[in-house]
N, C-alpha and C. Protein backbone atom coordinates (compact mmCIF):
# COMPACT_ATOMS: atom_id res chain seq x y z
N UNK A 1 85.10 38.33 80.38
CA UNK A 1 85.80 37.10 80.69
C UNK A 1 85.49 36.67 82.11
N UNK A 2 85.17 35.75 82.33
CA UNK A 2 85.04 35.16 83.74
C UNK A 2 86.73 34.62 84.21
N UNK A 3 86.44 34.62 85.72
CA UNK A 3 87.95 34.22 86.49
C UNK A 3 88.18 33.52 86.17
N UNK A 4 87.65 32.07 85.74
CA UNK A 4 87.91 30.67 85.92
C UNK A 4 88.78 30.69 84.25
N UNK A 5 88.43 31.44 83.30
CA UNK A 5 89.25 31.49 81.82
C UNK A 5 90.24 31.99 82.00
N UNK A 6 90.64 32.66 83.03
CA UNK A 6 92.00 33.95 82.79
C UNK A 6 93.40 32.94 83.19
N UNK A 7 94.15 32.90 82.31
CA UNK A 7 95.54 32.49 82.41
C UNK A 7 96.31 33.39 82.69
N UNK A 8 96.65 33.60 84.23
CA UNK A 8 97.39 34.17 84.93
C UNK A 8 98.97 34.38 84.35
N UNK A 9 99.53 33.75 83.42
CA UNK A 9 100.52 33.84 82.70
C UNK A 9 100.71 35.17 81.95
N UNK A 10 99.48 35.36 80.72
CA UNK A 10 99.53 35.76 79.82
C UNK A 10 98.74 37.43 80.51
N UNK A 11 99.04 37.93 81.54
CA UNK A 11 98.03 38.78 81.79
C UNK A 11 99.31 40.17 82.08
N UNK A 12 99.28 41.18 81.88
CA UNK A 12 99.82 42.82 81.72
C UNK A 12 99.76 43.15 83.82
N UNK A 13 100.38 43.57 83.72
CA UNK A 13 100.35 44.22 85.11
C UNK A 13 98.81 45.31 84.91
N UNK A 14 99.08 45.86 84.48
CA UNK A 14 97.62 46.68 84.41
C UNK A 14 96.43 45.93 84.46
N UNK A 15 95.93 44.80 83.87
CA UNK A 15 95.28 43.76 84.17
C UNK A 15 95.18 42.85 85.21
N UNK A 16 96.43 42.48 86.11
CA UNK A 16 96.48 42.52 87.52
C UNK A 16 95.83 43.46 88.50
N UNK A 17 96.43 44.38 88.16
CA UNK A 17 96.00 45.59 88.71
C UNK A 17 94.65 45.83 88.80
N UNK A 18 94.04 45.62 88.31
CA UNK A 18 92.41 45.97 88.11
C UNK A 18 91.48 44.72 88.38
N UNK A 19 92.18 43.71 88.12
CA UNK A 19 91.27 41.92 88.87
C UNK A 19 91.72 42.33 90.16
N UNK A 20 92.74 42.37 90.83
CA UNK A 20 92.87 42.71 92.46
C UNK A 20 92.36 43.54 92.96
N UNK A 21 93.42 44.69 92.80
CA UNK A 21 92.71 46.09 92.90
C UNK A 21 91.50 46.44 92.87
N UNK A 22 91.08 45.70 92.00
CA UNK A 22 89.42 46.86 92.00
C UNK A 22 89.70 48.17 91.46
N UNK A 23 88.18 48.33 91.34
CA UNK A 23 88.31 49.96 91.24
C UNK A 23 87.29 50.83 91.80
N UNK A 24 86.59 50.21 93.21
CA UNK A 24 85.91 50.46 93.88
C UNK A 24 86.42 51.27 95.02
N UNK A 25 85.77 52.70 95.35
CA UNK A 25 86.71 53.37 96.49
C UNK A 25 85.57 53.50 97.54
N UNK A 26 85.84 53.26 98.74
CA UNK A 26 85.29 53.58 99.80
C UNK A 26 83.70 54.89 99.63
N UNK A 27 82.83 54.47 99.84
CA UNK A 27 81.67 55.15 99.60
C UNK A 27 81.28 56.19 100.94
N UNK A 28 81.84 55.58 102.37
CA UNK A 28 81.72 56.92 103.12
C UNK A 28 80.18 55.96 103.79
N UNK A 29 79.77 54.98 103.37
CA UNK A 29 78.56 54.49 104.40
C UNK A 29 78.61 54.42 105.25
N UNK A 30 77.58 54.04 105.97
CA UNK A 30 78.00 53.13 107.25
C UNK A 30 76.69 52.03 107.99
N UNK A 31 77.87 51.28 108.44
CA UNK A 31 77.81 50.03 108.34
C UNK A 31 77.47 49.44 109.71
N UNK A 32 76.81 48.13 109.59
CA UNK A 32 76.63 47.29 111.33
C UNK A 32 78.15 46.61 111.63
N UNK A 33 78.72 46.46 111.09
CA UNK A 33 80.14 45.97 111.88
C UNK A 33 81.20 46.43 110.93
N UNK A 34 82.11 46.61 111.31
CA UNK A 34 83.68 46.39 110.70
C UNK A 34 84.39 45.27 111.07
N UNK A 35 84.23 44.76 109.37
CA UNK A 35 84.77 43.48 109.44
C UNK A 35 86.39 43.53 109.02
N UNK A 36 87.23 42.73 109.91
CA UNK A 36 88.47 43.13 109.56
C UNK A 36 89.29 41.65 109.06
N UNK A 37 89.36 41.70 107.90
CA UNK A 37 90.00 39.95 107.62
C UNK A 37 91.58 39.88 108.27
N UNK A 38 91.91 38.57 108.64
CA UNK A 38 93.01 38.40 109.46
C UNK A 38 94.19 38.84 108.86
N UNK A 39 95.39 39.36 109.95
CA UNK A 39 96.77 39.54 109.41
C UNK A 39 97.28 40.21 110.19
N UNK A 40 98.61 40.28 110.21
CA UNK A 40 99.42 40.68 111.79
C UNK A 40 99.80 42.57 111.58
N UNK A 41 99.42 43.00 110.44
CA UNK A 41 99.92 43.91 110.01
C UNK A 41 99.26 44.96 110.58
N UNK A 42 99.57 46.13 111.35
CA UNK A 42 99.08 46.88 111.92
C UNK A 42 98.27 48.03 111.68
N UNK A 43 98.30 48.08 109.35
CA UNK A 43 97.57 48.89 108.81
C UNK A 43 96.25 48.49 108.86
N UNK A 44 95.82 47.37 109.39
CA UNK A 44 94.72 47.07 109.20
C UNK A 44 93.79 47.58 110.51
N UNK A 45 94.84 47.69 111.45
CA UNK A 45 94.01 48.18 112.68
C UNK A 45 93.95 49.07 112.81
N UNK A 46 94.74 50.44 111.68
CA UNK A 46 94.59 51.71 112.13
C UNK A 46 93.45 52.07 111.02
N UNK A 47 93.24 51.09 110.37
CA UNK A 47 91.99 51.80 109.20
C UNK A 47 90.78 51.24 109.84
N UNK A 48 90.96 49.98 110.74
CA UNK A 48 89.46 49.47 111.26
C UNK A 48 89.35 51.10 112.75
N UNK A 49 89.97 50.87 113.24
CA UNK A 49 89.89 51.63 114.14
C UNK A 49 89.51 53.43 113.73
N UNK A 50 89.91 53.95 112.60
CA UNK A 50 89.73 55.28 111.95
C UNK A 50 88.05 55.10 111.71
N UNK A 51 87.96 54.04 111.03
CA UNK A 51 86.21 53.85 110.93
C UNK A 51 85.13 53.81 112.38
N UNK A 52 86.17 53.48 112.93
CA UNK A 52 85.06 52.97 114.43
C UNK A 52 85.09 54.76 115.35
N UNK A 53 86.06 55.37 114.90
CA UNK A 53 85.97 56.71 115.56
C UNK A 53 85.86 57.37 114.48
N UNK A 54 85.42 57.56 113.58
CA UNK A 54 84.21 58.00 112.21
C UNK A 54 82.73 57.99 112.54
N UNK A 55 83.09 57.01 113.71
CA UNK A 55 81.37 56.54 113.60
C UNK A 55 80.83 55.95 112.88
N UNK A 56 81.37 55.25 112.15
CA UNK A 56 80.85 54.11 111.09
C UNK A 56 80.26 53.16 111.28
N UNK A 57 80.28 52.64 112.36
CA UNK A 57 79.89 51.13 112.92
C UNK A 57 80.47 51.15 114.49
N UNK A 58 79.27 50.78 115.02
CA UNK A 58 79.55 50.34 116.42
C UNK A 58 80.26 49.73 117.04
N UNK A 59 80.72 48.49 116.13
CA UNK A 59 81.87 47.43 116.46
C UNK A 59 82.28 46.90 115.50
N UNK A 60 83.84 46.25 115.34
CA UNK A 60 85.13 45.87 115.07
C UNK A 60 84.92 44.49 115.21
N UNK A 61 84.95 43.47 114.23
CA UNK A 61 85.21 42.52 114.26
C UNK A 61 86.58 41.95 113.78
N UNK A 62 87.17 41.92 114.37
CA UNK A 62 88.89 40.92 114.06
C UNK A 62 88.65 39.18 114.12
N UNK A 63 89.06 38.97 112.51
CA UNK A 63 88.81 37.71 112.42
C UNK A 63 90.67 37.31 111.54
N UNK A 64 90.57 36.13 112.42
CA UNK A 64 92.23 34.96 112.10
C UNK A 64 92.30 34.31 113.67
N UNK A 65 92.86 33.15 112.66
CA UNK A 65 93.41 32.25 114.27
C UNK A 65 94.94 32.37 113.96
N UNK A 66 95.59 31.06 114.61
CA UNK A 66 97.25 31.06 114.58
C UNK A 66 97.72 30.64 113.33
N UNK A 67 97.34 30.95 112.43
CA UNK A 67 97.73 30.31 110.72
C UNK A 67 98.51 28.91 111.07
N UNK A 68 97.45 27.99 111.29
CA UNK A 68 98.43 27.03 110.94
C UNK A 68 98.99 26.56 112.02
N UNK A 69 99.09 26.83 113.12
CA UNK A 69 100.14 26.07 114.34
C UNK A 69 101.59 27.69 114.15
N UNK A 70 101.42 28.63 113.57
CA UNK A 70 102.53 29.96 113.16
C UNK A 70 102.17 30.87 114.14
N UNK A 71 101.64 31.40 114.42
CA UNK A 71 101.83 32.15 115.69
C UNK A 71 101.04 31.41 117.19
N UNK A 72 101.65 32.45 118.44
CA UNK A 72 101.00 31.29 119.60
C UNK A 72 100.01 32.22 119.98
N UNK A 73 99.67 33.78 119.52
CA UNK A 73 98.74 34.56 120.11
C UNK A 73 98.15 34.51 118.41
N UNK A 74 96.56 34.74 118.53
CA UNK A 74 95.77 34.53 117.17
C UNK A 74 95.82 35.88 116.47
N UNK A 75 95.66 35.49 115.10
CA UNK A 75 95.63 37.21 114.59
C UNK A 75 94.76 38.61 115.00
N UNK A 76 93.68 37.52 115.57
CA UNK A 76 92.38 38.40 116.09
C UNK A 76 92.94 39.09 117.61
N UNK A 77 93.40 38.53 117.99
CA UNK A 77 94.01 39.28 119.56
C UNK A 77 94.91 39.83 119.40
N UNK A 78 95.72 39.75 118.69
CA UNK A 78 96.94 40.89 117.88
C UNK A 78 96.33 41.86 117.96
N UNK A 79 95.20 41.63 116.91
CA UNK A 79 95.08 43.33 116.21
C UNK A 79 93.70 44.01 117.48
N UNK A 80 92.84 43.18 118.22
CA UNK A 80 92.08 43.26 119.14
C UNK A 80 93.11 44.02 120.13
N UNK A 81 94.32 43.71 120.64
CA UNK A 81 95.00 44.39 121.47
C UNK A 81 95.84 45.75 120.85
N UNK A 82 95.82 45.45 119.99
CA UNK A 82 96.54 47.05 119.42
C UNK A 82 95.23 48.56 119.64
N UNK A 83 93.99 47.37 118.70
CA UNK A 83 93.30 48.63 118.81
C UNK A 83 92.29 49.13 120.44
N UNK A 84 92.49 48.24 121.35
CA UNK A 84 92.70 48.80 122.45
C UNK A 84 93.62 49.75 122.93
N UNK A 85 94.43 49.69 122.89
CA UNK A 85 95.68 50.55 122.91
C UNK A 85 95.37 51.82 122.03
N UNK A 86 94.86 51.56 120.99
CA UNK A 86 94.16 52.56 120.21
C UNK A 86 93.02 53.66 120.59
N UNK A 87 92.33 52.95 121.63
CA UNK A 87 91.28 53.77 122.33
C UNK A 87 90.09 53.28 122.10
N UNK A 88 89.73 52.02 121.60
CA UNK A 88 88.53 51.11 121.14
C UNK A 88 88.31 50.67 122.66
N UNK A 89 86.76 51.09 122.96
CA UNK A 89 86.32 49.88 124.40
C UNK A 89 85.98 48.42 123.67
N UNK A 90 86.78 47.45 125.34
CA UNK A 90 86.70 46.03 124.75
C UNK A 90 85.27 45.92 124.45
N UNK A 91 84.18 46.48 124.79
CA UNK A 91 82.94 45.96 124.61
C UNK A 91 82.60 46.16 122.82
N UNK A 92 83.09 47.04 122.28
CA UNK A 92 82.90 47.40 121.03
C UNK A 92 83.88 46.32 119.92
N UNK A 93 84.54 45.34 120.31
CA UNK A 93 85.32 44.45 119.59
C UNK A 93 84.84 43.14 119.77
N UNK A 94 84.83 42.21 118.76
CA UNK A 94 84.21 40.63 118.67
C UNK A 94 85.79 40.63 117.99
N UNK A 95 85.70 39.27 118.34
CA UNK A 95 86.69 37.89 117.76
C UNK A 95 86.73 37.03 117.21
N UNK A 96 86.86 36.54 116.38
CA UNK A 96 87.17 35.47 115.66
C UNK A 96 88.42 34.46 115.30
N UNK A 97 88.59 33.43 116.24
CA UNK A 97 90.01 33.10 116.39
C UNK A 97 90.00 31.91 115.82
N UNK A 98 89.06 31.03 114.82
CA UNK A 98 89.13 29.61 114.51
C UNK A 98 90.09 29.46 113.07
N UNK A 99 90.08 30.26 112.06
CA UNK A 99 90.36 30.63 110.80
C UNK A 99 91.75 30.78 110.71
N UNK A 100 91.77 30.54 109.32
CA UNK A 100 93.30 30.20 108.82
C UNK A 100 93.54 30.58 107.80
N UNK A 101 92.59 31.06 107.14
CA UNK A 101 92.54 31.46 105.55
C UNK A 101 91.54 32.40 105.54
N UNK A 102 91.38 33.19 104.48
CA UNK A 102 90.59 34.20 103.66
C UNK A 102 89.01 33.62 103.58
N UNK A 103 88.92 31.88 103.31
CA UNK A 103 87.63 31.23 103.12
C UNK A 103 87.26 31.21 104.50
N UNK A 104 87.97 30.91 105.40
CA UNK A 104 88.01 30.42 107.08
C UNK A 104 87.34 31.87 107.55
N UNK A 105 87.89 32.71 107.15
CA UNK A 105 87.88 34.41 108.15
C UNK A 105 86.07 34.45 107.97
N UNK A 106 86.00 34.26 107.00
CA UNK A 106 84.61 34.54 106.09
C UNK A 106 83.24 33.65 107.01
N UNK A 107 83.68 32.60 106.57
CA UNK A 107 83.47 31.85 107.11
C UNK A 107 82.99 31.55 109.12
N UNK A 108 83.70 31.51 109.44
CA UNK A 108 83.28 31.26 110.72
C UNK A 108 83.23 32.88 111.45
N UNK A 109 83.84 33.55 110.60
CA UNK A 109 83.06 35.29 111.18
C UNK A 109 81.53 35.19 111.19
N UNK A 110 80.97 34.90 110.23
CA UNK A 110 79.54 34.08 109.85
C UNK A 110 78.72 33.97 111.05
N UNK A 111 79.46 33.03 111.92
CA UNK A 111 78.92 32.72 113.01
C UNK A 111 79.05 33.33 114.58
N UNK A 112 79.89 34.13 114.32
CA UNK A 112 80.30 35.08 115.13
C UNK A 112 79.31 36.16 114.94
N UNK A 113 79.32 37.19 113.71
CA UNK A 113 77.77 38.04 113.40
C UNK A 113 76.79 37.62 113.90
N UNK A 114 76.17 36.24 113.70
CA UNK A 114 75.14 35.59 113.85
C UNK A 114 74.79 35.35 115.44
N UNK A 115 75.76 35.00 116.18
CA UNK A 115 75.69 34.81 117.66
C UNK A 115 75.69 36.60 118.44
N UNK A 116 76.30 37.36 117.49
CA UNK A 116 75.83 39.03 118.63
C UNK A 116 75.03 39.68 117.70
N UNK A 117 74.60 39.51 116.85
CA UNK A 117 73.48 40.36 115.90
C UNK A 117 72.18 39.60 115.36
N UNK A 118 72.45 38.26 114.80
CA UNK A 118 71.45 37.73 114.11
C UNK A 118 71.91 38.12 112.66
N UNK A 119 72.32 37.42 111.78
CA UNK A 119 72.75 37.38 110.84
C UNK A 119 71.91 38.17 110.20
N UNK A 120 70.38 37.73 110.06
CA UNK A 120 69.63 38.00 109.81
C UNK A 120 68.84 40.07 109.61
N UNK A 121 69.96 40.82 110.71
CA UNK A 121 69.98 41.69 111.02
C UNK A 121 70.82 43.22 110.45
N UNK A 122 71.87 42.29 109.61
CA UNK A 122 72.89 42.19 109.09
C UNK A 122 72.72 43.16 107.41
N UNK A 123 72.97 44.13 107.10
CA UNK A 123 72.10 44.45 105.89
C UNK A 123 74.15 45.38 105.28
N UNK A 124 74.83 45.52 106.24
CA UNK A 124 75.78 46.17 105.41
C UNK A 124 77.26 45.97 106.32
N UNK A 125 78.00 45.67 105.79
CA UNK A 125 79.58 45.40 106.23
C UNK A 125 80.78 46.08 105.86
N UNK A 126 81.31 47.08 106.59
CA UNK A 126 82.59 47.65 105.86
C UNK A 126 83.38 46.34 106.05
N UNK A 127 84.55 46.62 105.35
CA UNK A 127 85.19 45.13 104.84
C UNK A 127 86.46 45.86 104.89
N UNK A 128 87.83 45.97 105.74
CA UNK A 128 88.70 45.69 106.22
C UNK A 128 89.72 44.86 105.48
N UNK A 129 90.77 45.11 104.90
CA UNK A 129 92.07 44.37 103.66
C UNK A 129 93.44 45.05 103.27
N UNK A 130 93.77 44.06 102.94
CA UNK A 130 95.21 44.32 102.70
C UNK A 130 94.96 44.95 101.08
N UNK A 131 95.13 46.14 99.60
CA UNK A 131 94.84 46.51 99.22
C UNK A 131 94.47 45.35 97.76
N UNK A 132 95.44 44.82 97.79
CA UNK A 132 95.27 43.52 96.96
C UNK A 132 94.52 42.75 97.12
N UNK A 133 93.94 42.85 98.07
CA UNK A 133 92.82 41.17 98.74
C UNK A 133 91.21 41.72 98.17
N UNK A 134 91.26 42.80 97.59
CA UNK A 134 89.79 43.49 97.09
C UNK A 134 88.71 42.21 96.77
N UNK A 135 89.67 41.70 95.52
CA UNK A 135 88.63 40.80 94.92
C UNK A 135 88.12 39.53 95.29
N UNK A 136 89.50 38.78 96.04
CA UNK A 136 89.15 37.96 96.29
C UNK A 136 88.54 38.20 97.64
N UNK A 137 88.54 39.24 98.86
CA UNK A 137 87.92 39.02 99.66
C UNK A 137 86.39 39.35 100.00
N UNK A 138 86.14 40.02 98.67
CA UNK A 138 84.63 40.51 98.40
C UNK A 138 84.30 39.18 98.39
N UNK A 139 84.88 38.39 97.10
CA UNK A 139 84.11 37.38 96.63
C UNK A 139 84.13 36.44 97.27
N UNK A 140 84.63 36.67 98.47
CA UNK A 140 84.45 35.60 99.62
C UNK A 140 83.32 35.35 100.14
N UNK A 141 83.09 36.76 100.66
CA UNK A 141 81.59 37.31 101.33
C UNK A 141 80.60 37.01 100.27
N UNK A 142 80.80 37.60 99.17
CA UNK A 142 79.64 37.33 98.08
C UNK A 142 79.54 35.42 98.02
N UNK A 143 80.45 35.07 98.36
CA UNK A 143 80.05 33.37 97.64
C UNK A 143 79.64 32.78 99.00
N UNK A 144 79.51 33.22 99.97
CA UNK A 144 79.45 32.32 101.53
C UNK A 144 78.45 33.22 102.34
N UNK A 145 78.19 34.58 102.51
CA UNK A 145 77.22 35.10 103.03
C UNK A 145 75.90 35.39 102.06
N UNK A 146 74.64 35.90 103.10
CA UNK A 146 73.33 36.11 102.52
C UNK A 146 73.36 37.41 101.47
N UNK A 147 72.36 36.61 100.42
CA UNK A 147 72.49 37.72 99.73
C UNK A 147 71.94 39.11 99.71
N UNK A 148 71.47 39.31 101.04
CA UNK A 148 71.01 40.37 101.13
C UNK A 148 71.82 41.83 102.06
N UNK A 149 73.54 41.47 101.99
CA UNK A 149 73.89 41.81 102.67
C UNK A 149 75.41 42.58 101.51
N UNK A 150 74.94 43.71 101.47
CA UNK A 150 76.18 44.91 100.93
C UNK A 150 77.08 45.38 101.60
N UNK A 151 78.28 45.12 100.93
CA UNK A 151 79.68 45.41 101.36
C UNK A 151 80.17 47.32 100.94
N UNK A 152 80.90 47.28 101.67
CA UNK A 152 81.89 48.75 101.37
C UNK A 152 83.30 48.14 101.96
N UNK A 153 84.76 48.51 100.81
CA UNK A 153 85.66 48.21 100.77
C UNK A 153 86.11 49.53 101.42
N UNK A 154 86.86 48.85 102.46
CA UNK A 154 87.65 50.05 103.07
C UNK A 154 89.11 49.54 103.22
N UNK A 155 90.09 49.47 102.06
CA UNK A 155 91.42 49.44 102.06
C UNK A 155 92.46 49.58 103.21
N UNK A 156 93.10 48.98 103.71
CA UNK A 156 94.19 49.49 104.42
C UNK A 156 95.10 50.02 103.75
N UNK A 157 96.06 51.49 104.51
CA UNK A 157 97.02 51.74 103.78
C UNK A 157 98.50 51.53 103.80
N UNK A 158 99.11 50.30 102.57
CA UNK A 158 100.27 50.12 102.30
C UNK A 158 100.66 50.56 101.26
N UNK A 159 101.95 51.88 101.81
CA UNK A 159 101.80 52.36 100.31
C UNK A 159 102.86 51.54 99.35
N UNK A 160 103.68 50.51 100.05
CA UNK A 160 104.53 50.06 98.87
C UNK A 160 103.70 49.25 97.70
N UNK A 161 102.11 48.95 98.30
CA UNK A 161 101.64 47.61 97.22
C UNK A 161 100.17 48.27 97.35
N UNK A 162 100.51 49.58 96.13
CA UNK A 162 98.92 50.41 96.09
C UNK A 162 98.96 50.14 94.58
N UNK A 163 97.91 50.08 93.70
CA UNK A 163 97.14 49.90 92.36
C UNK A 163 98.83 50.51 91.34
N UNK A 164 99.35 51.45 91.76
CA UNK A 164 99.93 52.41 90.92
C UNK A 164 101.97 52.15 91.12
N UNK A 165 101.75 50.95 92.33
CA UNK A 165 103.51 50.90 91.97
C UNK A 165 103.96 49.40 92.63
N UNK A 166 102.74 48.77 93.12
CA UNK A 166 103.01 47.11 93.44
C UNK A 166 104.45 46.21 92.70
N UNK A 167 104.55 46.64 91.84
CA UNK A 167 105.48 46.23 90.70
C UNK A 167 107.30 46.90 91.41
N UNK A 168 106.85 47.74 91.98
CA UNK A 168 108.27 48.55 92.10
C UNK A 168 108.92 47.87 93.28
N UNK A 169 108.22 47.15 94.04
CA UNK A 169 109.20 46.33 95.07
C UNK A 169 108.77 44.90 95.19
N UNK A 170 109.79 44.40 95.47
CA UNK A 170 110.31 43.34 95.21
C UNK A 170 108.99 41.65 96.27
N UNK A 171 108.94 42.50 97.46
CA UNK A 171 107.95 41.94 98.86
C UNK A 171 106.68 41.83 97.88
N UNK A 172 106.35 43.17 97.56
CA UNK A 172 104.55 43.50 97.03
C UNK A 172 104.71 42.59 95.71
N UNK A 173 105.42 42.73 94.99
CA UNK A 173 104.95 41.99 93.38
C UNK A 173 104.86 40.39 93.86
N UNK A 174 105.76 39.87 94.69
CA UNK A 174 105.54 38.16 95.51
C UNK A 174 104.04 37.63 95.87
N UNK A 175 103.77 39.30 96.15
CA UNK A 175 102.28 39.26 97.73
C UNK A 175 101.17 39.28 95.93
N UNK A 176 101.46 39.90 95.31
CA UNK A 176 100.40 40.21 94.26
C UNK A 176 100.22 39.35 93.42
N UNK A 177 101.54 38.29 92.58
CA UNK A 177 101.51 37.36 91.96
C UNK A 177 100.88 36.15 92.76
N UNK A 178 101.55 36.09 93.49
CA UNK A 178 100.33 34.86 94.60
C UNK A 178 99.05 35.06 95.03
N UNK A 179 98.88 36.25 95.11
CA UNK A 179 97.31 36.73 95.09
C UNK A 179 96.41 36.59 93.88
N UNK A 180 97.17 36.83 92.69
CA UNK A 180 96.45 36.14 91.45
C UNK A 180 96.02 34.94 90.98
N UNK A 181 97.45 34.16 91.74
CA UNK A 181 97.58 32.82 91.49
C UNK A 181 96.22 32.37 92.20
N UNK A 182 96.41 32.67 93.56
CA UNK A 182 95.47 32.12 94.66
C UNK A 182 93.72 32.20 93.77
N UNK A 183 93.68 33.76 93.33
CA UNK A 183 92.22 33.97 93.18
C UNK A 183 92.09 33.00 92.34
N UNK A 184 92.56 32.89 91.21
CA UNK A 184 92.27 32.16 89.91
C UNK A 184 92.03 30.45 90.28
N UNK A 185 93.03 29.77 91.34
CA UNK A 185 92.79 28.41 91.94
C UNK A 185 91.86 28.29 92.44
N UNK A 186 91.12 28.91 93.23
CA UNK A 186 89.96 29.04 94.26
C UNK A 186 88.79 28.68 93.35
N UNK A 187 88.69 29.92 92.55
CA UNK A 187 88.01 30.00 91.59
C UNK A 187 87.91 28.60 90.74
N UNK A 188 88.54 28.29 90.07
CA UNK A 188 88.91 27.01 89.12
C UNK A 188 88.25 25.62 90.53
N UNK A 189 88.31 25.70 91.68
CA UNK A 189 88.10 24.57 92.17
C UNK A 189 86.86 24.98 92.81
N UNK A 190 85.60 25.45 92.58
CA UNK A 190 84.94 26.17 93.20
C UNK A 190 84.72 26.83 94.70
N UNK A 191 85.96 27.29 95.20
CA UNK A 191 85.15 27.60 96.18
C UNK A 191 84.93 28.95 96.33
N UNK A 192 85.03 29.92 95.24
CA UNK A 192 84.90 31.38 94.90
C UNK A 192 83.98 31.28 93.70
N UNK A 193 82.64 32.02 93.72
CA UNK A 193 81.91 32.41 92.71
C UNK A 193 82.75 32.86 91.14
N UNK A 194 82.25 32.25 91.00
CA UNK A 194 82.83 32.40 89.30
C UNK A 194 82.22 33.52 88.19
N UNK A 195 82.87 35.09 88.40
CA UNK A 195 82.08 36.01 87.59
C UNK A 195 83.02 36.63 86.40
N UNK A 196 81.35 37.48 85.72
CA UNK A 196 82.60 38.28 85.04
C UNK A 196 83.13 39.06 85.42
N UNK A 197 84.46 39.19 84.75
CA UNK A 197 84.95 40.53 84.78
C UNK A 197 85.59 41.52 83.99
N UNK A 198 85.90 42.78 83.78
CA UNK A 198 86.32 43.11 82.84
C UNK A 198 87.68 43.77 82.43
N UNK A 199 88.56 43.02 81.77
CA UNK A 199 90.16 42.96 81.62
C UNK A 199 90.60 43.61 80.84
């Protein structure tokens, strides 16, 4: 079934579960940057930052601006200042502060890679998320970057909204149903590659 057919209505939590989720686990590569998609949440900086003292990648990219006119410091300097505090040198962190969305992060990170690496240079990306954002934030990268450039999903960890109990609170099933909603709209209006998948 491709995204653009799936009626988000008629679909099983287990079938949620597996269009979001994924079922792709961290492969242990490594990568020319850690890309970290925007959000104020601080799991995201302790899993970008665990990779960067792994040795995974040289540098940390934090990408979000102020969502919107909603915060007055950008998401990218949020989590840029935590993981200083963390023990990251500033030289090892890029920014991305124009973005507002998941398409935006993608997006003008783009040009950020491109201005300290050469896009062109670019052959593999750990990929940085909230655990739900799997699909749609792959297929971000897949529909807007070169195709010569392979991802590794490296999850942040929230354990209230993991594959196996999203459903059990009340915050995560909100964050997950709108995450379905979202993928499936995107999709339907093209601005997410339209694939199969299997439900």
């Amino acid at each position: 079934m491709r995204i653009s057919e799936i009626e988000v209505d008629c679909l099983s939590k287990e079938q949620i579960t597996k269009i979001l989720f994924g079922e792709e686990q961290d492969d242990g590569k490594y990568g020319d940057c850690i890309f970290v998609y925007g959000g104020k949440g601080i799991e995201r900086v302790d899993k970008a930052v665990d990779l960067y003292k792994q040795k995974r990648a040289n540098h940390i990219l934090f990408s979000g601006g102020i969502k919107y006119g909603k915060y007055r410091v950008s998401e990218a300097i949020t989590m840029k200042n935590n993981a200083l505090k963390k023990g990251v040198p500033a030289k090892a962190i890029l920014t991305e502060e124009l973005s507002n969305n998941t398409k935006e992060n993608a997006i003008s990170s783009l040009f950020t890679l491109e201005n300290k690496f050469g896009i062109h240079t670019i052959s593999h990306l750990l990929v940085v998320s909230i655990p739900w954002h799997y699909r749609r934030g792959l297929l971000s990268l897949q529909t807007y970057y070169p195709h010569w450039i392979d991802y590794t999903w490296c999850s942040a960890n929230y354990q209230k909204c993991q594959p196996h109990n999203w459903w059990k609170d009340s915050d995560s099933t909100r964050y997950v149903i709108n995450e379905i909603n979202n993928l499936v709209k995107f999709v339907k209006e093209g601005q997410l590659l339209d694939i199969e998948i299997d439900i």
